[in-house]
N, C-alpha and C. Protein backbone atom coordinates (compact mmCIF):
# COMPACT_ATOMS: atom_id res chain seq x y z
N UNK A 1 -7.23 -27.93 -12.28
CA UNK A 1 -7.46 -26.84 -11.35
C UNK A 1 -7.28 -25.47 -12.00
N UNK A 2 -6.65 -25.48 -13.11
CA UNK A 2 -6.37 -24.06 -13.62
C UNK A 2 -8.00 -23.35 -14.06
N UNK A 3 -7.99 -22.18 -14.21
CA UNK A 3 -8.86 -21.49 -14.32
C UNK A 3 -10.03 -21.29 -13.24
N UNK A 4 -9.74 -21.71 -11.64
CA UNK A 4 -10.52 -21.54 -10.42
C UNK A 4 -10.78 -20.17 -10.09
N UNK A 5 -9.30 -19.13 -10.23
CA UNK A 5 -9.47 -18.07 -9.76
C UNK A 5 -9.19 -17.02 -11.45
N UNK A 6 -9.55 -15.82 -10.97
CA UNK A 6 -10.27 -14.60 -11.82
C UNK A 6 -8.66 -13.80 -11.51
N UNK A 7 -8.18 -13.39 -12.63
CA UNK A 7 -7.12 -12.27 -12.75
C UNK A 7 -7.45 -11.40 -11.54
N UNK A 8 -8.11 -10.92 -11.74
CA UNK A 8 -8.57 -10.15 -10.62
C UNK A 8 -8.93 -10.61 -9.09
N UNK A 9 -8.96 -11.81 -9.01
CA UNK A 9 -9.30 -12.35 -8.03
C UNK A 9 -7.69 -12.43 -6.98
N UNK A 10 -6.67 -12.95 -8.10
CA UNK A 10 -5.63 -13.40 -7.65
C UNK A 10 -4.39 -11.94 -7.54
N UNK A 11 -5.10 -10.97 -8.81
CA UNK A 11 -4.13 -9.91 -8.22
C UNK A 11 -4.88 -8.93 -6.89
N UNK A 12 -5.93 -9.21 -6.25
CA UNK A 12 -6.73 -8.67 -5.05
C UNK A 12 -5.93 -10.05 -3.95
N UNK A 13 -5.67 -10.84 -4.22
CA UNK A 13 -4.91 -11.68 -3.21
C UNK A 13 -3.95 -11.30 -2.91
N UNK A 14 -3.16 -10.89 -3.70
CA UNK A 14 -1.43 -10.28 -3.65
C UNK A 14 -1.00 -8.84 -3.07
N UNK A 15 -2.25 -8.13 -3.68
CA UNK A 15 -2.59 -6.56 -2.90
C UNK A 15 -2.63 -6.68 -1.50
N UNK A 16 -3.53 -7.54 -0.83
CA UNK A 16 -3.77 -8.02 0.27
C UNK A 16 -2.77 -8.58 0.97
N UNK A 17 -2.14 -9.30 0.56
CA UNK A 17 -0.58 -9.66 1.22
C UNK A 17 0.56 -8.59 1.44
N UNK A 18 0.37 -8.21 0.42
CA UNK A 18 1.35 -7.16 -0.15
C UNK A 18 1.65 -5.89 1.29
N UNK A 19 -0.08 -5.45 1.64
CA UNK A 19 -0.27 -4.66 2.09
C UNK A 19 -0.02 -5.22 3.83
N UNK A 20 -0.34 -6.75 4.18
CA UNK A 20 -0.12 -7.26 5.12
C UNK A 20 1.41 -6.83 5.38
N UNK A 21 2.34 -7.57 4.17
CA UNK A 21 3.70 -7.82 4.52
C UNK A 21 4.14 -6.66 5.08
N UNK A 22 3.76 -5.36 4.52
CA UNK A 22 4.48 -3.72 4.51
C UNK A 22 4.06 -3.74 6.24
N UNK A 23 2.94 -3.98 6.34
CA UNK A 23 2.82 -3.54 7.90
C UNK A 23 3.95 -4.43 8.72
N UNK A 24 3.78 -5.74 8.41
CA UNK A 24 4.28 -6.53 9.27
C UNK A 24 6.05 -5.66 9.62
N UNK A 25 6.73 -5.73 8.26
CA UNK A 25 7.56 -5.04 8.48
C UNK A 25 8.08 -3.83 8.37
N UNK A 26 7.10 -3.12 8.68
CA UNK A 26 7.06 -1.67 9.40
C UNK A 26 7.46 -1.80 11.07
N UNK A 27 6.64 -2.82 11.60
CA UNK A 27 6.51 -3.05 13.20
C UNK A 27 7.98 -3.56 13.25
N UNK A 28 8.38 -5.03 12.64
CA UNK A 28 9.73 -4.96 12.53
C UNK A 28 10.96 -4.16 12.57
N UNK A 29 10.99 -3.51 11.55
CA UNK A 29 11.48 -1.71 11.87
C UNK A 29 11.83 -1.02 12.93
N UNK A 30 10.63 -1.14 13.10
CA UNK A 30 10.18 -0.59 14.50
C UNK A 30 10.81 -0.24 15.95
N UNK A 31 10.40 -2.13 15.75
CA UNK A 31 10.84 -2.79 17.21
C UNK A 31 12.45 -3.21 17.53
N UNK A 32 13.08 -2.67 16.05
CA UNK A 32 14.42 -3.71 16.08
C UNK A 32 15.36 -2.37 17.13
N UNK A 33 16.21 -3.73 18.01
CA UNK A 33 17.13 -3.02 19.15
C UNK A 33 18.63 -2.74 18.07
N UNK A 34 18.74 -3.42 17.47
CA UNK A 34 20.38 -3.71 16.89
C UNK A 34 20.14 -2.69 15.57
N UNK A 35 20.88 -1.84 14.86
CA UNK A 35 20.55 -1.18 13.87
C UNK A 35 20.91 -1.63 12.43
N UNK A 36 21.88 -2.59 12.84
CA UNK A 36 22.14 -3.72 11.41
C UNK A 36 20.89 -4.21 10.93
N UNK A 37 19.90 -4.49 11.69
CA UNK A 37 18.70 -5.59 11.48
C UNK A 37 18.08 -4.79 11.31
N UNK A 38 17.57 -3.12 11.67
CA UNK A 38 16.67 -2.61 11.74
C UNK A 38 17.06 -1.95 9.59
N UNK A 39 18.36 -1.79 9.73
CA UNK A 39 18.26 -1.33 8.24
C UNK A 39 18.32 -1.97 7.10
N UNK A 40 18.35 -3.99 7.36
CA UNK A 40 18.00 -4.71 6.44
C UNK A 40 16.36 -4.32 6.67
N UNK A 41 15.40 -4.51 7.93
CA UNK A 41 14.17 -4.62 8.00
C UNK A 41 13.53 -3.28 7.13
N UNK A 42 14.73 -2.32 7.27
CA UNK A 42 14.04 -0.92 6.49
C UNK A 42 14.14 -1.23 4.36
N UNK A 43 15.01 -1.96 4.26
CA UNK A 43 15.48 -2.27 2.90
C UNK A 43 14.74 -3.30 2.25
N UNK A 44 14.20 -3.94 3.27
CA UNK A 44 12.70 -5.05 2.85
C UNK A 44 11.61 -4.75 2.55
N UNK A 45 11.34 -3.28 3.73
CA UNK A 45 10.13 -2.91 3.45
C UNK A 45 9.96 -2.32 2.10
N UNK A 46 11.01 -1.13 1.95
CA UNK A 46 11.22 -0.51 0.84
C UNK A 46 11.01 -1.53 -0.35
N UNK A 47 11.32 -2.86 -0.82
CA UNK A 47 10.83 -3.48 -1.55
C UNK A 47 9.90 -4.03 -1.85
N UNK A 48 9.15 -4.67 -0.52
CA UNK A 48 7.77 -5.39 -0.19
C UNK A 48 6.84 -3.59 -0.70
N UNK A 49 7.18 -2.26 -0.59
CA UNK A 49 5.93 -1.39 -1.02
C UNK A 49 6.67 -0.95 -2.45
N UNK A 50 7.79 -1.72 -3.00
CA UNK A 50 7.48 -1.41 -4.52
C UNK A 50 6.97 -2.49 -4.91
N UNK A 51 7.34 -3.97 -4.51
CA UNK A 51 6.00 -4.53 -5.19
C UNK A 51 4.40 -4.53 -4.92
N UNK A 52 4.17 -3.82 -3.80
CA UNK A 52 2.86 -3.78 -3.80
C UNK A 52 2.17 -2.45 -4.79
N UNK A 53 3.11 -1.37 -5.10
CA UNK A 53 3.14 -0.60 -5.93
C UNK A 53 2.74 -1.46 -7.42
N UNK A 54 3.35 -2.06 -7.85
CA UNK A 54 3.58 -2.85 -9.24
C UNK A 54 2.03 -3.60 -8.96
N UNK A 55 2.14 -3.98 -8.28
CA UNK A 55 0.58 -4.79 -8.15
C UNK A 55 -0.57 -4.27 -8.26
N UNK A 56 -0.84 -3.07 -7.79
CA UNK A 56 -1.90 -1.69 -7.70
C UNK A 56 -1.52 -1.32 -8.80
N UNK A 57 -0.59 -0.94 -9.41
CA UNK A 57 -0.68 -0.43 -11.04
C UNK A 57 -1.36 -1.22 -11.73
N UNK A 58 -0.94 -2.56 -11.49
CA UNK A 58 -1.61 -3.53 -12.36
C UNK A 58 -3.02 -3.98 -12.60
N UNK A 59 -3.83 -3.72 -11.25
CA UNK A 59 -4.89 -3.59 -10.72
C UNK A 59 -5.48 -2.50 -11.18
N UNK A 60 -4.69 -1.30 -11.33
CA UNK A 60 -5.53 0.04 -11.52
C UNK A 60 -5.11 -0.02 -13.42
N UNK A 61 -4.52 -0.49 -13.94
CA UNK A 61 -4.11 -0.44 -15.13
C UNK A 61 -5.54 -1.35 -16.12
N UNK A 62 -5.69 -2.10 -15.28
CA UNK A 62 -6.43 -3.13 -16.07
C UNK A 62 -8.10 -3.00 -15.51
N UNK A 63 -8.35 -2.07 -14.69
CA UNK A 63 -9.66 -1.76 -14.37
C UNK A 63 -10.06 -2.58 -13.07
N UNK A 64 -9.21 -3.56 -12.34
CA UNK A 64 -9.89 -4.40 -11.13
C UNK A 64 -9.72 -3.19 -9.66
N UNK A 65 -9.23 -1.89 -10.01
CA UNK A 65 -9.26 -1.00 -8.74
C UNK A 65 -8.71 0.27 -9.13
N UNK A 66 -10.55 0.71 -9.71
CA UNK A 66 -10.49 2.36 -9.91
C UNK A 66 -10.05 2.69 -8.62
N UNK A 67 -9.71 4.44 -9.34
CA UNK A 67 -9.59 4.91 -8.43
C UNK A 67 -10.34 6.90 -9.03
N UNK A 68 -11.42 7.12 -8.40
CA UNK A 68 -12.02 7.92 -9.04
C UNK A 68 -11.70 9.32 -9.21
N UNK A 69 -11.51 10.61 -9.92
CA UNK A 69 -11.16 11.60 -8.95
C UNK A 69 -11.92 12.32 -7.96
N UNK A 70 -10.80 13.11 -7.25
CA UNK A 70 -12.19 13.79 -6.03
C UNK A 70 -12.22 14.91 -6.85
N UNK A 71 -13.70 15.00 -5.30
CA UNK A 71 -14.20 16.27 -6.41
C UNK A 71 -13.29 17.39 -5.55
N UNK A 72 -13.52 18.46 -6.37
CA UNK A 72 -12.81 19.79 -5.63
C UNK A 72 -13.15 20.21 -4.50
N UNK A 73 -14.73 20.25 -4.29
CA UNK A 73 -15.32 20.73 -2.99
C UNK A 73 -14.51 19.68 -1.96
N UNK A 74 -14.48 18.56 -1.88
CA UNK A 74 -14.04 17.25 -0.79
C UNK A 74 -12.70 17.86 -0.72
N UNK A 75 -11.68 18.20 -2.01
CA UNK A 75 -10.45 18.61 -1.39
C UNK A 75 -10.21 19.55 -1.39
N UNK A 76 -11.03 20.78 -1.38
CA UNK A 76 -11.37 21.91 -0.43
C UNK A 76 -11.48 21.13 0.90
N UNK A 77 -12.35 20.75 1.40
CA UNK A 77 -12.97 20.54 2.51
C UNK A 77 -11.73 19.89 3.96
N UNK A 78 -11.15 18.73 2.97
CA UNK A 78 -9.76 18.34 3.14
C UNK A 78 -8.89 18.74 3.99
N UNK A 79 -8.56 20.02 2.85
CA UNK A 79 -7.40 21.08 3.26
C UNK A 79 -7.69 21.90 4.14
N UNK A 80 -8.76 22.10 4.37
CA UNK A 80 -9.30 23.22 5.87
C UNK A 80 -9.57 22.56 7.19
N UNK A 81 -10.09 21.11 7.06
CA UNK A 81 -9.66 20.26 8.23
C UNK A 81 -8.47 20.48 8.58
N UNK A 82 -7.33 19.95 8.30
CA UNK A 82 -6.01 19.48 7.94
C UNK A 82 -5.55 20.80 8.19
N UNK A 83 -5.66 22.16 7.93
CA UNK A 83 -5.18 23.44 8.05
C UNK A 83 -5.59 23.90 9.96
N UNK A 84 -7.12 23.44 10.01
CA UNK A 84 -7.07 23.37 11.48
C UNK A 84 -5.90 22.73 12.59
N UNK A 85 -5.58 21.61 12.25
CA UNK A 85 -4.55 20.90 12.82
C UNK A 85 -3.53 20.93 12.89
N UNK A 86 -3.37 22.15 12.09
CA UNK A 86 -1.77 22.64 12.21
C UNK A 86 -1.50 23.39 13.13
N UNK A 87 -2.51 23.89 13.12
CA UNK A 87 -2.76 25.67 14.50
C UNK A 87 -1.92 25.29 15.57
């Protein structure tokens, strides 16, 4: 069975989890009544988005998820939306 899935295949699997888990326990977080539980649930997350961090480096390190720059006009454009919304 070895060699089924693509480096890239399997670190786009883990991103994907990765990014699942953070939400999941975000809502966790969230929802928790007791504050013991809510600040293990906050100390999980904090780990579940450094490894999804480590994973996206790895991804962006090795070419499976550019990330391009913007152009100036877009973050011009950006910042004057975003400046409206402050008003």
């Amino acid at each position: 069975m070895a060699g089924i899935y693509t480096e890239k295949e399997i670190l786009a699997d883990a991103l994907a989890a990765q990014k699942a888990s953070t939400g999941n326990f975000n809502t966790f977080a969230n929802e928790c009544v007791h504050e013991d539980v809510r600040q293990v649930m906050l100390h999980i997350l904090k780990e579940e988005h450094d490894i999804q961090q480590d994973v996206f480096t790895m991804m962006h390190k090795d070419g499976y998820y550019p990330t391009p720059d913007a152009e100036q006009k877009k973050i011009d454009e950006v910042k004057q939306q975003y400046k409206q919304c402050v008003k």
